[in-house]
Protein backbone atom coordinates (compact mmCIF):
# COMPACT_ATOMS: atom_id res chain seq x y z
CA UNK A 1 0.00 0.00 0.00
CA UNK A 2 1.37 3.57 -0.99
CA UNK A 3 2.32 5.62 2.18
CA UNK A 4 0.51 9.11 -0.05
CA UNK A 5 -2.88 8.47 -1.29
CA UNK A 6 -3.68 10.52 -4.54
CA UNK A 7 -7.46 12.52 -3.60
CA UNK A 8 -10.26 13.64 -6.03
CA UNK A 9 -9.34 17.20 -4.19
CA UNK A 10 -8.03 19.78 -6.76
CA UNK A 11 -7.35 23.69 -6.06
CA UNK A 12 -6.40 26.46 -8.61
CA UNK A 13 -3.28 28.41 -8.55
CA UNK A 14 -5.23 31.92 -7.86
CA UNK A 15 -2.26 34.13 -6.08
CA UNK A 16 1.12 33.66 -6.05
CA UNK A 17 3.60 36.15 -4.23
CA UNK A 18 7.02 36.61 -1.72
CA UNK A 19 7.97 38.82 0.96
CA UNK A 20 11.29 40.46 -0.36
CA UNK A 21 14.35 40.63 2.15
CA UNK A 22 14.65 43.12 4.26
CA UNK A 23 11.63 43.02 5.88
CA UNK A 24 9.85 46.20 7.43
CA UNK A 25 9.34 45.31 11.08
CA UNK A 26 5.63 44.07 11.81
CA UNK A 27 4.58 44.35 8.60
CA UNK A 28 4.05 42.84 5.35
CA UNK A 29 5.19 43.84 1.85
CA UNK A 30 4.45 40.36 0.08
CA UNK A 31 4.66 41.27 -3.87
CA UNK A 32 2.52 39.23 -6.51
CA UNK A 33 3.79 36.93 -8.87
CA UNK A 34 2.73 34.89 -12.19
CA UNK A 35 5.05 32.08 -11.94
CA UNK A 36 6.89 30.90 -8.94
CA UNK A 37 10.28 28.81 -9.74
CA UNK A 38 10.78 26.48 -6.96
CA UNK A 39 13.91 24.76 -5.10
CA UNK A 40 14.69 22.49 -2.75
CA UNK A 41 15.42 26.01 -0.58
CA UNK A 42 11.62 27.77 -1.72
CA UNK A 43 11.29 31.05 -3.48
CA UNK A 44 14.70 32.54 -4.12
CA UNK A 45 15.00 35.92 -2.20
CA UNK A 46 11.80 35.54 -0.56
CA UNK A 47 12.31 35.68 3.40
CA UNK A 48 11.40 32.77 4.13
CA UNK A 49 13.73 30.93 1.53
CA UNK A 50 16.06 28.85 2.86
CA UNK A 51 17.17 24.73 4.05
CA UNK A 52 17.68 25.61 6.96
CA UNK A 53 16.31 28.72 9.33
CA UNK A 54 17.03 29.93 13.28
CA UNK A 55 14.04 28.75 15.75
CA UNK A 56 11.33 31.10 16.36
CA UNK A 57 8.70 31.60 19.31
CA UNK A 58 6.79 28.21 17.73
CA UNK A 59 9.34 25.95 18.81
CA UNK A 60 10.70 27.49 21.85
CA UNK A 61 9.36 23.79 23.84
CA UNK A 62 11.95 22.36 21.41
CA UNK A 63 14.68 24.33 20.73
CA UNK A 64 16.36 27.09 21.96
CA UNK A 65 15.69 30.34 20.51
CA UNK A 66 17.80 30.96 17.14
CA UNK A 67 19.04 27.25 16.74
CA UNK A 68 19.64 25.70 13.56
CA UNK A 69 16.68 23.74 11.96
CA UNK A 70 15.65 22.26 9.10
CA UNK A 71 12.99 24.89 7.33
CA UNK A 72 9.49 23.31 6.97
CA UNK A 73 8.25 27.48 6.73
CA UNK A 74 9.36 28.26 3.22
CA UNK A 75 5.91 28.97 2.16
CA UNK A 76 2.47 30.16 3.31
CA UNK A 77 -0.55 28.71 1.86
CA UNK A 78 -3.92 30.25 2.20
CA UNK A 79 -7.29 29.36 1.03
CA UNK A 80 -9.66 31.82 -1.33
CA UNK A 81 -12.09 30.56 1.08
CA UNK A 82 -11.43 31.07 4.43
CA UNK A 83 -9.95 34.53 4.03
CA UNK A 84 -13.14 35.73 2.18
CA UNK A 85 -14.36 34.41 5.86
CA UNK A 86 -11.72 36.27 7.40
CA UNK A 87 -12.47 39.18 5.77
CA UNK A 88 -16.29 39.41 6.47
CA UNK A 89 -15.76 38.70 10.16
CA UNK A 90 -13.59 41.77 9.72
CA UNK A 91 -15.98 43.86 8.18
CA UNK A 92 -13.69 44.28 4.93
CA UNK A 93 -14.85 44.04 1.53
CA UNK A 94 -12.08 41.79 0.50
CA UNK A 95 -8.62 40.08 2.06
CA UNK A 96 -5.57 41.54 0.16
CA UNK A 97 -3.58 38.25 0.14
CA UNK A 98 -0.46 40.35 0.02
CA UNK A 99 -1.24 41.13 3.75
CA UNK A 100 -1.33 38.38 4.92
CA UNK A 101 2.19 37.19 3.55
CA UNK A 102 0.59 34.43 1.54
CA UNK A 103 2.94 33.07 -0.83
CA UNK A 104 0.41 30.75 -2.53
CA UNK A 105 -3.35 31.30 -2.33
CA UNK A 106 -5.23 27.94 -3.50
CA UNK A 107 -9.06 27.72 -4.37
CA UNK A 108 -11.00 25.14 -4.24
CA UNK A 109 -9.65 22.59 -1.35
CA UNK A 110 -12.43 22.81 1.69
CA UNK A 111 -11.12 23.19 5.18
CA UNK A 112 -7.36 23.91 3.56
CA UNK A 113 -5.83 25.12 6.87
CA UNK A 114 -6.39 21.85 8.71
CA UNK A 115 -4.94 19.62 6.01
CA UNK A 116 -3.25 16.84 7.93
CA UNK A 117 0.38 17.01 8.28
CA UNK A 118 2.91 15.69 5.40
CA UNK A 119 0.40 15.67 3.15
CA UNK A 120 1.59 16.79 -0.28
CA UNK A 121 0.25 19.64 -3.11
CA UNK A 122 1.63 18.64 -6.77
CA UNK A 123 1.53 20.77 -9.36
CA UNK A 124 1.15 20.06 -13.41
CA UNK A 125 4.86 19.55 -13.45
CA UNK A 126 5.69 17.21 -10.41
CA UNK A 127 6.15 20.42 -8.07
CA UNK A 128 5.02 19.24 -4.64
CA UNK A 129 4.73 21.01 -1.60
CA UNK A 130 4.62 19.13 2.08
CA UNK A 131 2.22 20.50 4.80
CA UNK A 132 3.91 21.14 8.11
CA UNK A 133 1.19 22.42 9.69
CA UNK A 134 -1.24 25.39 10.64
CA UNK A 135 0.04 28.55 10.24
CA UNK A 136 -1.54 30.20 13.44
CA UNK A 137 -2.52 33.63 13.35
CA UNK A 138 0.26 36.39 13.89
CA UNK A 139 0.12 40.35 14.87
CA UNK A 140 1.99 41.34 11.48
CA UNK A 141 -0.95 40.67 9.46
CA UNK A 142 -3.31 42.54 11.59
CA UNK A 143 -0.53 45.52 11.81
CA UNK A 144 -0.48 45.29 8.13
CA UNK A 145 -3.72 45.54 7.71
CA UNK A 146 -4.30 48.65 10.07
CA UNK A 147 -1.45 50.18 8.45
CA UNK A 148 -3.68 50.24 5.04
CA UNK A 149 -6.97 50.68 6.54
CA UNK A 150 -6.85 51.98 10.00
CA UNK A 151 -9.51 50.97 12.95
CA UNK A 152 -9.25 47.52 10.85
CA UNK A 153 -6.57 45.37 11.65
CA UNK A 154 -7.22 44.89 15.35
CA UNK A 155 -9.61 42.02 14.27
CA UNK A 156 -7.86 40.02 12.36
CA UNK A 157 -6.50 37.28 14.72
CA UNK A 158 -9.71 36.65 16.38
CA UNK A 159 -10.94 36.35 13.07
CA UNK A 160 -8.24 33.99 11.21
CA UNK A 161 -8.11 31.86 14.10
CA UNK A 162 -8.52 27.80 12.14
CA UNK A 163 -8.09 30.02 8.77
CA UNK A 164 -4.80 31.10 8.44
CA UNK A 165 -3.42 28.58 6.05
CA UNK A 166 -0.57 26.28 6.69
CA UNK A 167 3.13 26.41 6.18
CA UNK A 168 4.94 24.08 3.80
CA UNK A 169 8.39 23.32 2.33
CA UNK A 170 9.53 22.01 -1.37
CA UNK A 171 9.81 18.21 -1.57
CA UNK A 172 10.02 17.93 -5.11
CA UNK A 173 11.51 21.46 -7.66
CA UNK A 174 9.34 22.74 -10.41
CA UNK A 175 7.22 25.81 -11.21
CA UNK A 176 3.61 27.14 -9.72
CA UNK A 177 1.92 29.32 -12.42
CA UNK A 178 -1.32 31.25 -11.79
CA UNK A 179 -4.11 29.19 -12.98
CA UNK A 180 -2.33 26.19 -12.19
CA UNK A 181 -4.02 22.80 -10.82
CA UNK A 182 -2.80 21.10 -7.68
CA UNK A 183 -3.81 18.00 -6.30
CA UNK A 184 -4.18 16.84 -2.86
CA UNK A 185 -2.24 13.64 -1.78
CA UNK A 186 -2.48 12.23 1.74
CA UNK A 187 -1.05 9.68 4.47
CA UNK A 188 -2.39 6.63 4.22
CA UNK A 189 -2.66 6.10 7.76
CA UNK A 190 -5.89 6.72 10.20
CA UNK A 191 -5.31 9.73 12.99
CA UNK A 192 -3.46 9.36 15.86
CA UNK A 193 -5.44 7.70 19.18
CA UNK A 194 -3.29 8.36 22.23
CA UNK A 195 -5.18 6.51 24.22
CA UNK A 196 -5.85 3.12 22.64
């Protein structure tokens, strides 16, 4: 039996985009994209690009702060979905994905940010992407977003709380267009049951 299962689950391609280095402190300059060349390392000169990166605040029972580690952040992956949810628990109109730092924004794959662990998003050309795991919700985004609209952004991570996407690094090199069509592949194994 495979250790992936291939899913009937598609999404389309419908935002692509990086946060440059340097990065403005607390908030987000992610700039769009129409094709996104992918290593081993992510999105060359995006911030988050890298095989390795130093430990944050979401590892600190691990790790001490600033260690070495293997980078399973190199990307952020939102749904079209849930932020049009996030945004009209805001009150906004619409979610610019730019600030929220999204570096791919997929439509079409229902509850996207709670995707189990390693599972994989392929692309047309054998690109795949591995879930780490939910992105949780941050203060840059909601800075961000009161620096463009102000009174707005205080919301935002009551409001993107089991939303905000999931991180994910590069298993397999390729290229992400807009428009593109991944599918969904996931462990073949049944959830974990700490107590049987």
């Amino acid at each position: 039996m495979p250790a992936l299962i291939p899913t009937d689950h598609t999404a389309r391609v419908v935002w692509l985009g990086y946060q440059p280095v340097p990065v403005e402190k607390l908030v987000i300059t992610a700039k769009p994209l129409t094709e996104m060349p992918l290593t081993f390392a992510g999105f060359d000169g995006e911030v988050h690009a890298g095989l390795t990166r130093p430990s944050c605040s979401r590892v600190t029972k691990q790790y001490p702060k600033n260690t070495t580690i293997r980078n399973v952040r190199q990307l952020c992956i939102v749904s079209a979905e849930e932020m049009a949810e996030v945004a009209a628990d805001m009150g906004l109109a619409r979610m610019d994905y730019a600030w929220v730092g999204a570096s791919l924004v997929l439509e079409g794959i229902p509850d996207l940010t709670h995707l189990p662990p390693s599972s994989r998003l392929q692309g047309p050309d054998g690109v795949t992407l591995v879930v780490d795991m939910e992105n949780l919700p941050c203060q840059e985004p909601a800075v961000t977003i009161e620096k463009a609209l102000p009174g707005q952004g205080k919301g935002f991570k009551r409001a993107a709380e089991g939303k905000r996407g999931i991180t994910a690094w590069i298993e397999r090199e390729g290229v992400l267009r807009l428009g593109d069509v991944v599918r969904l592949h996931v462990p073949a194994q049944r959830g974990w049951r700490p107590d049987s």
